[in-house]
N, C-alpha and C. Protein backbone atom coordinates (compact mmCIF):
# COMPACT_ATOMS: atom_id res chain seq x y z
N UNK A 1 73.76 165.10 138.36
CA UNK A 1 74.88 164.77 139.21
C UNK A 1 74.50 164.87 140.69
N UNK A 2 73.81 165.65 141.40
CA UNK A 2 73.18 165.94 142.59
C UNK A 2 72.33 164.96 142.82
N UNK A 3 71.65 164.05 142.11
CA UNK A 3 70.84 163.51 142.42
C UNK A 3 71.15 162.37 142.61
N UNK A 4 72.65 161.48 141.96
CA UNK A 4 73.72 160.55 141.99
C UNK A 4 74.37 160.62 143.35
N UNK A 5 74.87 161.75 143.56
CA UNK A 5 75.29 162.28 145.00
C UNK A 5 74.37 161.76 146.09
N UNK A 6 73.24 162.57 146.03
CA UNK A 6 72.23 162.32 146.84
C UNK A 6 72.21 160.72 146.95
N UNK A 7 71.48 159.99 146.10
CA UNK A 7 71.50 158.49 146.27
C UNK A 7 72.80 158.10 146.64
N UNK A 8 73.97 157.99 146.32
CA UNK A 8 75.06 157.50 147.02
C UNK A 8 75.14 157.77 148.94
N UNK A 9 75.03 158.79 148.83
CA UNK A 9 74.75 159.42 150.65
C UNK A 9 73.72 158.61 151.10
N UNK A 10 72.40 158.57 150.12
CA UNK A 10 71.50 157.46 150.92
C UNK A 10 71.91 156.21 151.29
N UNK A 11 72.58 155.36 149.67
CA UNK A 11 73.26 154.10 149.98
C UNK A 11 74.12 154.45 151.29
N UNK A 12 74.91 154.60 151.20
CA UNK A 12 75.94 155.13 152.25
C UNK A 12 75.30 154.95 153.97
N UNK A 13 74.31 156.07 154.20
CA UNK A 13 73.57 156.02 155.38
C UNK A 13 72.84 154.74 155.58
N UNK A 14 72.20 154.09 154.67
CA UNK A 14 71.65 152.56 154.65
C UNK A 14 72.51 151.67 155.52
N UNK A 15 73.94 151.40 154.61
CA UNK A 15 74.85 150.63 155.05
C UNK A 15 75.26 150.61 156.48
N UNK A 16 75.82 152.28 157.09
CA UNK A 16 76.16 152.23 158.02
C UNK A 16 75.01 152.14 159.51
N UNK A 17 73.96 152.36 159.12
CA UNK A 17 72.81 151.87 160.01
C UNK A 17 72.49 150.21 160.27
N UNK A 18 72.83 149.86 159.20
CA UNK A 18 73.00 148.19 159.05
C UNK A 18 74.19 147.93 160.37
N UNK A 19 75.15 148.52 159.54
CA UNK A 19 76.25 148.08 160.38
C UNK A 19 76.23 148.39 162.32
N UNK A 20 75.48 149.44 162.55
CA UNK A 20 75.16 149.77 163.63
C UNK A 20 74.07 149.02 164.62
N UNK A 21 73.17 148.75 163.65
CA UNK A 21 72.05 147.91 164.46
C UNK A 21 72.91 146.45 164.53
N UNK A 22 73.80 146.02 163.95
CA UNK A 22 74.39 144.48 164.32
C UNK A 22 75.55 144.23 165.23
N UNK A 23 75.65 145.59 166.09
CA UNK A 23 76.86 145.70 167.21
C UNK A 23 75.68 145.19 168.38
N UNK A 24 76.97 144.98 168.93
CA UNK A 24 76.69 144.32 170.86
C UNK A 24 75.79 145.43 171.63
N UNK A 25 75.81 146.64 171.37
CA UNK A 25 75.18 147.36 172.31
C UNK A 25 75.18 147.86 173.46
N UNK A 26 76.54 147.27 173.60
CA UNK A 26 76.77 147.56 175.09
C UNK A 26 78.29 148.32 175.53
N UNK A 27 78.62 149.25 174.52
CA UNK A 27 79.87 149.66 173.90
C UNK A 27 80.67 150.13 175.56
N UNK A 28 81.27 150.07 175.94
CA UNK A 28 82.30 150.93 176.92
C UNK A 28 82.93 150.50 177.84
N UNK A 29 84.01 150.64 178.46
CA UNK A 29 84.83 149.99 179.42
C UNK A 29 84.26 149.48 180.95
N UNK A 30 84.35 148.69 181.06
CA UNK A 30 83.56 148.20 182.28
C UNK A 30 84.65 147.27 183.46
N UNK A 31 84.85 148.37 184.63
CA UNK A 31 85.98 148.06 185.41
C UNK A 31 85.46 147.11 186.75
N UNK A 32 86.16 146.18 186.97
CA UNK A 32 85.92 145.32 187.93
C UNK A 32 85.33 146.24 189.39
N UNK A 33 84.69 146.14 190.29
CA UNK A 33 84.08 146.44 191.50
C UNK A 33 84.10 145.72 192.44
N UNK A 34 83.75 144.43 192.08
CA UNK A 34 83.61 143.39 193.11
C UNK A 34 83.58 142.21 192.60
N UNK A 35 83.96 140.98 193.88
CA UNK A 35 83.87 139.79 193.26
C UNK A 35 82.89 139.35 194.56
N UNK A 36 81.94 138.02 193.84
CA UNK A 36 81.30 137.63 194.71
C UNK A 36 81.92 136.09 194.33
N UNK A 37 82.05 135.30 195.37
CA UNK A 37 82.23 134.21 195.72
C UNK A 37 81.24 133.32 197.10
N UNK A 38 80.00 132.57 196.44
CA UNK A 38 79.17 132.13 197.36
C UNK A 38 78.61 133.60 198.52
N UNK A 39 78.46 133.28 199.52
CA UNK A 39 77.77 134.39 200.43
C UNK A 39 79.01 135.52 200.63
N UNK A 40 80.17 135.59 199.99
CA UNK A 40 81.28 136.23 200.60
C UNK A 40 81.69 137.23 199.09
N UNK A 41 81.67 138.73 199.98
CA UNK A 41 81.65 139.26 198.30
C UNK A 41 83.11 140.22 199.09
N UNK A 42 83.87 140.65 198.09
CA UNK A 42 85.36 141.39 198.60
C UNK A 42 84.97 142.39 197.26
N UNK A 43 84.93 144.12 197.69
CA UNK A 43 85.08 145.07 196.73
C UNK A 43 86.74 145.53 196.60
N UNK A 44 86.66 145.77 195.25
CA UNK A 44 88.19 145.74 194.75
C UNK A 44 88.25 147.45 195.32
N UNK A 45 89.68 147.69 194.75
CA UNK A 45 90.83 148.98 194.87
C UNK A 45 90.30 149.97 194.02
N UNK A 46 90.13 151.17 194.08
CA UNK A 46 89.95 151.99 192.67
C UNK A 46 90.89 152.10 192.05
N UNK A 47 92.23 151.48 192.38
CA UNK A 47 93.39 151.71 191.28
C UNK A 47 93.27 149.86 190.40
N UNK A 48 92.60 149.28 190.74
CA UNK A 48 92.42 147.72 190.29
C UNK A 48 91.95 147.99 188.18
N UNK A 49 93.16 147.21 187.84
CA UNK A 49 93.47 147.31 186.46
C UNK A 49 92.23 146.19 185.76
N UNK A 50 91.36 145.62 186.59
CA UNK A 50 90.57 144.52 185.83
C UNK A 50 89.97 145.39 184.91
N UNK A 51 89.25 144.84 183.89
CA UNK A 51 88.52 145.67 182.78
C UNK A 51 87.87 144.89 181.86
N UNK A 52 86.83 144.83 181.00
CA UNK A 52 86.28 144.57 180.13
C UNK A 52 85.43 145.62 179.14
N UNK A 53 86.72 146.13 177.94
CA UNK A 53 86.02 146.57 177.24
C UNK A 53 85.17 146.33 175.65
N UNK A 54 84.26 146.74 175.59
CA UNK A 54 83.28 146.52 174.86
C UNK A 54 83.00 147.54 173.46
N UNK A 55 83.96 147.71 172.34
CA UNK A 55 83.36 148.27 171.28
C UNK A 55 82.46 147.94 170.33
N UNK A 56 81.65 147.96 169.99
CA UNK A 56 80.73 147.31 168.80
C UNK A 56 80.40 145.60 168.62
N UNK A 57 80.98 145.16 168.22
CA UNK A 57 80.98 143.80 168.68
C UNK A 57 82.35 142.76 169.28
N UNK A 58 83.29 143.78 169.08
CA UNK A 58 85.05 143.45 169.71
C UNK A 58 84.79 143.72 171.43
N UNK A 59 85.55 142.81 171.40
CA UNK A 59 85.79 142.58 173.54
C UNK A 59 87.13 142.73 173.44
N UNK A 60 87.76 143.40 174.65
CA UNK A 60 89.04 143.21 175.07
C UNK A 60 88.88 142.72 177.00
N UNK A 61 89.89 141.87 176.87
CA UNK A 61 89.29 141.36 178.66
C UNK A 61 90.55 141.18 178.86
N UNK A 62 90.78 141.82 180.26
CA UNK A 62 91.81 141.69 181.35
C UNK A 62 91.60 142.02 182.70
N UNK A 63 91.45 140.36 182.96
CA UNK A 63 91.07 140.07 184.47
C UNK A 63 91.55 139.40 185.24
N UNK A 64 91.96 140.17 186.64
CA UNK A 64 93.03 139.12 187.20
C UNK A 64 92.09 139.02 188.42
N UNK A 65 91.94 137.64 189.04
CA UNK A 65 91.41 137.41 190.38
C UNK A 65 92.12 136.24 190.94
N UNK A 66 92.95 137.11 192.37
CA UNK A 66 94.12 136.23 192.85
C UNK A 66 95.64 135.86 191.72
N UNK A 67 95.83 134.75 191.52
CA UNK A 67 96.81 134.68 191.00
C UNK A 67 96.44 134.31 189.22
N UNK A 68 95.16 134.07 189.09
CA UNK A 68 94.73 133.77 187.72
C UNK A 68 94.82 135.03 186.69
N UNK A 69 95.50 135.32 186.23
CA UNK A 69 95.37 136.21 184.60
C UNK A 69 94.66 135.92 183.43
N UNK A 70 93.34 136.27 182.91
CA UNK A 70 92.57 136.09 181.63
C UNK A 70 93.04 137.20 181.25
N UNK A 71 93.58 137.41 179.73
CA UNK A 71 93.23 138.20 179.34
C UNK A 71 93.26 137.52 177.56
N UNK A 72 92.11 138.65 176.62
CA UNK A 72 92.61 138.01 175.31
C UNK A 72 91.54 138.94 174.74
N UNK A 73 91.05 138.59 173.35
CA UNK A 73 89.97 139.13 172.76
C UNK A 73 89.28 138.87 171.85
N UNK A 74 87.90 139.12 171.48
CA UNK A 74 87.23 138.22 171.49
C UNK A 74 85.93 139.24 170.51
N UNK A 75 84.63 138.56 170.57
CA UNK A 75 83.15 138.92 169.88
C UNK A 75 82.23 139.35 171.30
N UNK A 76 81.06 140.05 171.21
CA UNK A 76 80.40 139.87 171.56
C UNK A 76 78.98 140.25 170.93
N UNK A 77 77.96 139.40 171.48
CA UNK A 77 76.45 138.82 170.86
C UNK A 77 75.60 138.96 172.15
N UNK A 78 74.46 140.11 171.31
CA UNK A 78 73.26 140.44 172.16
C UNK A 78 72.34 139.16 172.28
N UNK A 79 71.63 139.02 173.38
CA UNK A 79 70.70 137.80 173.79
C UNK A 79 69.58 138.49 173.72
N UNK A 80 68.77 137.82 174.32
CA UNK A 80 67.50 138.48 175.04
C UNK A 80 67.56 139.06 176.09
N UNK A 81 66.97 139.94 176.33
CA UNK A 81 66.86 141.50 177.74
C UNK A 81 68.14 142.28 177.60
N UNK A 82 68.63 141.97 178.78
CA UNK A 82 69.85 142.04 178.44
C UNK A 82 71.05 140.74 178.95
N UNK A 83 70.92 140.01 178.41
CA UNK A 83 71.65 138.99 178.37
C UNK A 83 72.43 139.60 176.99
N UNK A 84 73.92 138.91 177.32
CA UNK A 84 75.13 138.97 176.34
C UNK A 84 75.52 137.73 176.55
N UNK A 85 76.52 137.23 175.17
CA UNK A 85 77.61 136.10 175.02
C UNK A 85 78.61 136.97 174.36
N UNK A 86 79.83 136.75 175.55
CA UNK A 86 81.31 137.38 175.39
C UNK A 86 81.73 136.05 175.02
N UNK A 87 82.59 135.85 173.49
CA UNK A 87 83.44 135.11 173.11
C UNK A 87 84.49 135.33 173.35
N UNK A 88 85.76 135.13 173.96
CA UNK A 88 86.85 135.56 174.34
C UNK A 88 87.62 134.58 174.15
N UNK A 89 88.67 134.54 173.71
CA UNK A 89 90.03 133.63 173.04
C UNK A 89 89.28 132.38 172.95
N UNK A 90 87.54 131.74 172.12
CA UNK A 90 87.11 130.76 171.92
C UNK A 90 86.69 130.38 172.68
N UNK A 91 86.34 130.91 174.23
CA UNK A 91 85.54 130.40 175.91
C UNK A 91 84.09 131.56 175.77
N UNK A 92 83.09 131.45 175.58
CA UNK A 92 82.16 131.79 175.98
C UNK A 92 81.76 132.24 177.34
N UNK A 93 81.35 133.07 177.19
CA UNK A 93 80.60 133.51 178.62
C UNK A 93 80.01 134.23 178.96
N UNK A 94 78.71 134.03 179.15
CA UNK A 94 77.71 134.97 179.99
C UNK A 94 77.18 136.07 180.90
N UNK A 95 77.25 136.83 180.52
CA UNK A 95 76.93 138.12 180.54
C UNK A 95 75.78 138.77 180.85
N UNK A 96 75.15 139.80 181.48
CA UNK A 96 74.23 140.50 181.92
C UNK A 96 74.56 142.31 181.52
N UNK A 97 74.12 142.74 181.47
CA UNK A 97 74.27 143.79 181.12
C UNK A 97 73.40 145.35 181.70
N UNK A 98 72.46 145.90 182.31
CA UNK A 98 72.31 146.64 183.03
C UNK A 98 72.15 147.97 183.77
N UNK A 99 71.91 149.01 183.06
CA UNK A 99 72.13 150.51 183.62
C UNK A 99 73.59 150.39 183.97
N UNK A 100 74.61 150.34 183.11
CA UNK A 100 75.96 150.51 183.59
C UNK A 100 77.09 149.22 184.28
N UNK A 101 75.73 148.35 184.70
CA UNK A 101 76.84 147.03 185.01
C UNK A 101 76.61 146.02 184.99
N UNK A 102 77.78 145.65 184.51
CA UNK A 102 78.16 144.19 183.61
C UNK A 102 78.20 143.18 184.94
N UNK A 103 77.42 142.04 184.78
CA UNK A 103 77.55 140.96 185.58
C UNK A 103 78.28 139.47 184.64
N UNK A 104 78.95 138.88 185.40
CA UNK A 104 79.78 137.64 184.49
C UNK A 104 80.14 136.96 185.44
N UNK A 105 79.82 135.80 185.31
CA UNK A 105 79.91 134.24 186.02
C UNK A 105 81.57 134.10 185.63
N UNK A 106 82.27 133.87 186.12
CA UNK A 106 83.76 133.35 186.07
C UNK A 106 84.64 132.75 186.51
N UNK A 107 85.24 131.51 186.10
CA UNK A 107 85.70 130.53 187.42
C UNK A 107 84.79 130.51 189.01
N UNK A 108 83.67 130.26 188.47
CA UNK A 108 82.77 130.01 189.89
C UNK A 108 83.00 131.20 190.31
N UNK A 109 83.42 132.49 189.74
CA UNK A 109 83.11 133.53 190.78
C UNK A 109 82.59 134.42 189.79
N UNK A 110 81.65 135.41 190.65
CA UNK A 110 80.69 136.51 189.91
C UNK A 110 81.33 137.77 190.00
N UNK A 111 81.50 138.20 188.69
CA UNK A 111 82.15 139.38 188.73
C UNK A 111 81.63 140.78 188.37
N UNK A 112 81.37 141.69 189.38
CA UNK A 112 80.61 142.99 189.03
C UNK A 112 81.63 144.22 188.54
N UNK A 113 81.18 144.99 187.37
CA UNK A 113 81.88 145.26 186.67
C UNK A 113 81.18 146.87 186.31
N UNK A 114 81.48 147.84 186.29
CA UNK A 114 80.56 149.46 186.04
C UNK A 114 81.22 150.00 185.28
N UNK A 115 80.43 150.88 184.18
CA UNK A 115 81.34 151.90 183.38
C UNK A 115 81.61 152.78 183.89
């Protein structure tokens, strides 16, 4: 019976290592900082609600710049280095990833983003 045990715990640990190595990697909330627009960059509020968080391979995004509201949720997929693809309500988008911060191209504007 111990030894049934034992192998089940192995199966068990197998699986969830599987399941771990096929997440995004880049797990944690990542709050807006700044926007760059061409040579002109404006740093946000520390009370500024933008956010992109990142569990396992689930995105949640809520980003407001000016009067535009994104928000929705979505996949995300490791690239090469650290390149990411955030799927979000079916719009793709490109991602960087970083010692802590998230870079993302968005409506022509670049958005810097830190956990």
């Amino acid at each position: 019976m111990k030894k049934f045990k034992l192998f089940l715990v192995a199966i068990l640990t197998v699986i969830m290592s599987v399941f771990c190595l096929a997440s995004c990697g880049a797990s944690g909330t990542y709050k807006v900082t700044s926007y760059k627009a061409g040579p002109i960059s404006i740093e946000v509020e520390e009370d500024n609600e933008s956010y992109i968080k990142v569990k396992g391979d689930e995105v949640t995004m809520s980003i407001k710049v000016g009067s535009v509201k994104l928000e929705g949720t979505g996949t995300c997929e490791k690239g090469e280095d650290n390149a990411y693809v955030l799927t979000i309500e079916g719009v793709k988008y490109n991602a960087t990833i970083e010692k802590g911060v998230m870079t993302i191209n968005l409506l022509g504007t670049e958005l810097i983003l830190e956990k």
